[in-house]
N, C-alpha and C. Protein backbone atom coordinates (compact mmCIF):
# COMPACT_ATOMS: atom_id res chain seq x y z
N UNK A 1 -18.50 70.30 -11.92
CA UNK A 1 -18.00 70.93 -13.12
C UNK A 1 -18.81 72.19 -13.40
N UNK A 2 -18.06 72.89 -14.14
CA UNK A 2 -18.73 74.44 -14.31
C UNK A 2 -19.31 74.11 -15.78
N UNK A 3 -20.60 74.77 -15.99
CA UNK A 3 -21.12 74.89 -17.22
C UNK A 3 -21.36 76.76 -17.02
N UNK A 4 -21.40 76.80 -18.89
CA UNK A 4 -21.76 78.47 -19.17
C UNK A 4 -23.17 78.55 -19.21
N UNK A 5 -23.88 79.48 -18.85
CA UNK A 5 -25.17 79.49 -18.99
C UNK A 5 -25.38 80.91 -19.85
N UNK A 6 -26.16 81.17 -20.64
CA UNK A 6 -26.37 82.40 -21.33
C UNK A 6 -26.71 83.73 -20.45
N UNK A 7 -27.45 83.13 -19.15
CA UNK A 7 -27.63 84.45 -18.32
C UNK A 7 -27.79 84.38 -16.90
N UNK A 8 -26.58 84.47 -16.52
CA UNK A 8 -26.65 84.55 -14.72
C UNK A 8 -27.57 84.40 -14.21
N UNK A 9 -27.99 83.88 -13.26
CA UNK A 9 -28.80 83.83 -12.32
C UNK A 9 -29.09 85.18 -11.77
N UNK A 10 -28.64 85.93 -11.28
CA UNK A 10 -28.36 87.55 -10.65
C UNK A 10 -29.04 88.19 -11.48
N UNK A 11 -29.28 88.11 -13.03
CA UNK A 11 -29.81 88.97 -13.76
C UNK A 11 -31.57 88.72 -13.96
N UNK A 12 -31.63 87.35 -13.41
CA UNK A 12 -33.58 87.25 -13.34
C UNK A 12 -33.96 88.00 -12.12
N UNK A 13 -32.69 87.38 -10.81
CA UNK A 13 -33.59 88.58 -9.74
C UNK A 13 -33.31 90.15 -9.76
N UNK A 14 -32.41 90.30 -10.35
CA UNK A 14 -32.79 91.91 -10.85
C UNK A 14 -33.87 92.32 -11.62
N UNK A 15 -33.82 91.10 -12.46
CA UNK A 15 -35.38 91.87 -13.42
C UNK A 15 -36.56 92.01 -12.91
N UNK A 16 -36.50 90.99 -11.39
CA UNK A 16 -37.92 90.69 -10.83
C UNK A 16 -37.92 91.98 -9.98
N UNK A 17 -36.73 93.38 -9.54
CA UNK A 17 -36.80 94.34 -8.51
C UNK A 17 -37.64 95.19 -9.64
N UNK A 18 -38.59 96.44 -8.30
CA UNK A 18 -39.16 97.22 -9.09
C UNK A 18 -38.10 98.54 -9.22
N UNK A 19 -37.95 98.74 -10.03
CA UNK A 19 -36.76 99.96 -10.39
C UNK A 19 -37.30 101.14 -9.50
N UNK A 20 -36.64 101.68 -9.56
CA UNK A 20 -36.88 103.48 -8.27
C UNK A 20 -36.14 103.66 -7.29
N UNK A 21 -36.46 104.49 -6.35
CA UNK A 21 -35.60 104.64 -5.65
C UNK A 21 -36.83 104.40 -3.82
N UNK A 22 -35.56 104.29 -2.85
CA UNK A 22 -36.31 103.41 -1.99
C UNK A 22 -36.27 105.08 -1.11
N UNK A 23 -37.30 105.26 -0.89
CA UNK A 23 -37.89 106.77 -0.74
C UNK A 23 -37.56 106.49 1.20
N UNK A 24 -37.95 105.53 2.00
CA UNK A 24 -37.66 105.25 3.11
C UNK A 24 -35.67 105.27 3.98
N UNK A 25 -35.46 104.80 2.79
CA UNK A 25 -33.71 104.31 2.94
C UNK A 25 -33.26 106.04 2.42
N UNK A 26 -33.88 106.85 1.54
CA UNK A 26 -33.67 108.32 1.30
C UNK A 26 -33.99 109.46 2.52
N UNK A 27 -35.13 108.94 2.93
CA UNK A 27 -35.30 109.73 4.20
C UNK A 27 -34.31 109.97 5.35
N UNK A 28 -34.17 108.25 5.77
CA UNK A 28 -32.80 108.27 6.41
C UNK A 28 -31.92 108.72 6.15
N UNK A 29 -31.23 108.65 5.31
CA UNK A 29 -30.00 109.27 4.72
C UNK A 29 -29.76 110.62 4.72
N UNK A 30 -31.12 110.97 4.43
CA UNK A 30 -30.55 112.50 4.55
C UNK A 30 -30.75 113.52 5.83
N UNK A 31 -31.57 112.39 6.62
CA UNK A 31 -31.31 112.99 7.97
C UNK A 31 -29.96 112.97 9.06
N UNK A 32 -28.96 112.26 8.38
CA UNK A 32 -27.34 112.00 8.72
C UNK A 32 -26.91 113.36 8.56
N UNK A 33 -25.67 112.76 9.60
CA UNK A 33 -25.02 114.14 9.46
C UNK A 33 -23.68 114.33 8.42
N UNK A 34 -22.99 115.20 8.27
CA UNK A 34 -21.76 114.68 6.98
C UNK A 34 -20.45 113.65 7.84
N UNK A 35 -20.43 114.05 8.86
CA UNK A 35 -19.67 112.82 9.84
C UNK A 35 -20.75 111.17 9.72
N UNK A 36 -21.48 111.29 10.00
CA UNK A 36 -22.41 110.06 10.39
C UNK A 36 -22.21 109.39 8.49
N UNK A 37 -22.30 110.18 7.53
CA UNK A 37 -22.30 109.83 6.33
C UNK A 37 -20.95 109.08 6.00
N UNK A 38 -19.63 109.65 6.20
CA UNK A 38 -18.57 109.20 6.20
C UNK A 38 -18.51 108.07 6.97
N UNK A 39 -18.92 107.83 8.05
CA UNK A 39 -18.33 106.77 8.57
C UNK A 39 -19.48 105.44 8.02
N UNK A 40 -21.05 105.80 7.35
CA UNK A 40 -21.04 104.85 6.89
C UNK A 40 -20.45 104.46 5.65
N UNK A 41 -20.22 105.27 5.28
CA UNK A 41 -19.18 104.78 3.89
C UNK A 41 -18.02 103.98 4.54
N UNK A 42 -17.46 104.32 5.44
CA UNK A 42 -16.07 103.76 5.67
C UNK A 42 -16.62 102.40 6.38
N UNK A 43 -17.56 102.16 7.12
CA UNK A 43 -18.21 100.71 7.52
C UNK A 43 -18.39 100.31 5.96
N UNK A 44 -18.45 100.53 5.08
CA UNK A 44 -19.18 100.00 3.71
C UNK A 44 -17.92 99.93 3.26
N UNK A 45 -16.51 100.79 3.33
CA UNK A 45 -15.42 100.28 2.48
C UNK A 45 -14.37 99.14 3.27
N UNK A 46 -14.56 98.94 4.63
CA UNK A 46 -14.39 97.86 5.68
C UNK A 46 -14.90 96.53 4.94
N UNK A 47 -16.17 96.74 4.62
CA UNK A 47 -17.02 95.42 4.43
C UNK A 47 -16.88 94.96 3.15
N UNK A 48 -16.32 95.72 2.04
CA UNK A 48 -15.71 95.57 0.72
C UNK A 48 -14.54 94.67 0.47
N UNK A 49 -13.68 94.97 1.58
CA UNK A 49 -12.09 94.96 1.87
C UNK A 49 -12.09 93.60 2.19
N UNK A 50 -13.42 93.32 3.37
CA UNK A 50 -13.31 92.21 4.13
C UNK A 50 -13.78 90.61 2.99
N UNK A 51 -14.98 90.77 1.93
CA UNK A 51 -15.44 90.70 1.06
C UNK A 51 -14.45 89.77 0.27
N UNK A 52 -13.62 91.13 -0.49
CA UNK A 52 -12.83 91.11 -1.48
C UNK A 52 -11.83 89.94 -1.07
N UNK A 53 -11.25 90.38 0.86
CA UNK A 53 -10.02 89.16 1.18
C UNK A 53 -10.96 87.63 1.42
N UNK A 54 -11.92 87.97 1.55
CA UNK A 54 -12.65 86.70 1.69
C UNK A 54 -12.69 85.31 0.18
N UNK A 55 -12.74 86.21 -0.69
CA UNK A 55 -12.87 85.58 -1.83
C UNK A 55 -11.30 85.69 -2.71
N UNK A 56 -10.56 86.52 -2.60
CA UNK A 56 -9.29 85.94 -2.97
C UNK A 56 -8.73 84.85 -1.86
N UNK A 57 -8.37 84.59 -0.90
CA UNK A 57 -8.24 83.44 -0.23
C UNK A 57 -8.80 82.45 0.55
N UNK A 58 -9.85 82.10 -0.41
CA UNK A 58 -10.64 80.80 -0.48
C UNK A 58 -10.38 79.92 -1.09
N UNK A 59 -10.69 79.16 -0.65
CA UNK A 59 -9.45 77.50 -1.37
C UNK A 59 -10.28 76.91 -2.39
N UNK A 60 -10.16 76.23 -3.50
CA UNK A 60 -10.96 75.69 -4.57
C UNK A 60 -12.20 74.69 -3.77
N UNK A 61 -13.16 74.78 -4.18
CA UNK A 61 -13.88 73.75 -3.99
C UNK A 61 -13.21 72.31 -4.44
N UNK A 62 -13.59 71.49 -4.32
CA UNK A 62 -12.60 69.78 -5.44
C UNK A 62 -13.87 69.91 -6.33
């Protein structure tokens, strides 16, 4: 059975990240090229898609 809880679970391990930006994962990035950039976006809107059909047709738990 489902109970409500006042605060997600998801929202303590966010509180526990240190806010900023990840200066390593920036480096990379901007050493891409504007092709290399697009296609990781489009691997990232693939993996959204795949995600999204994953969880609309999943069958109820009992």
């Amino acid at each position: 059975m489902w109970y409500f809880v006042d605060e997600p679970w998801q929202y303590r391990v966010l509180d526990q990240l240190r806010c900023g930006v990840d200066l390593a994962q920036l480096e990379r990035t901007r050493s891409w090229t504007p092709t290399q950039r697009l296609e990781a976006l489009e691997e990232l809107m693939a993996l959204a898609d795949e995600l999204r059909a994953g969880v609309t047709n999943r069958k109820p738990t009992p």
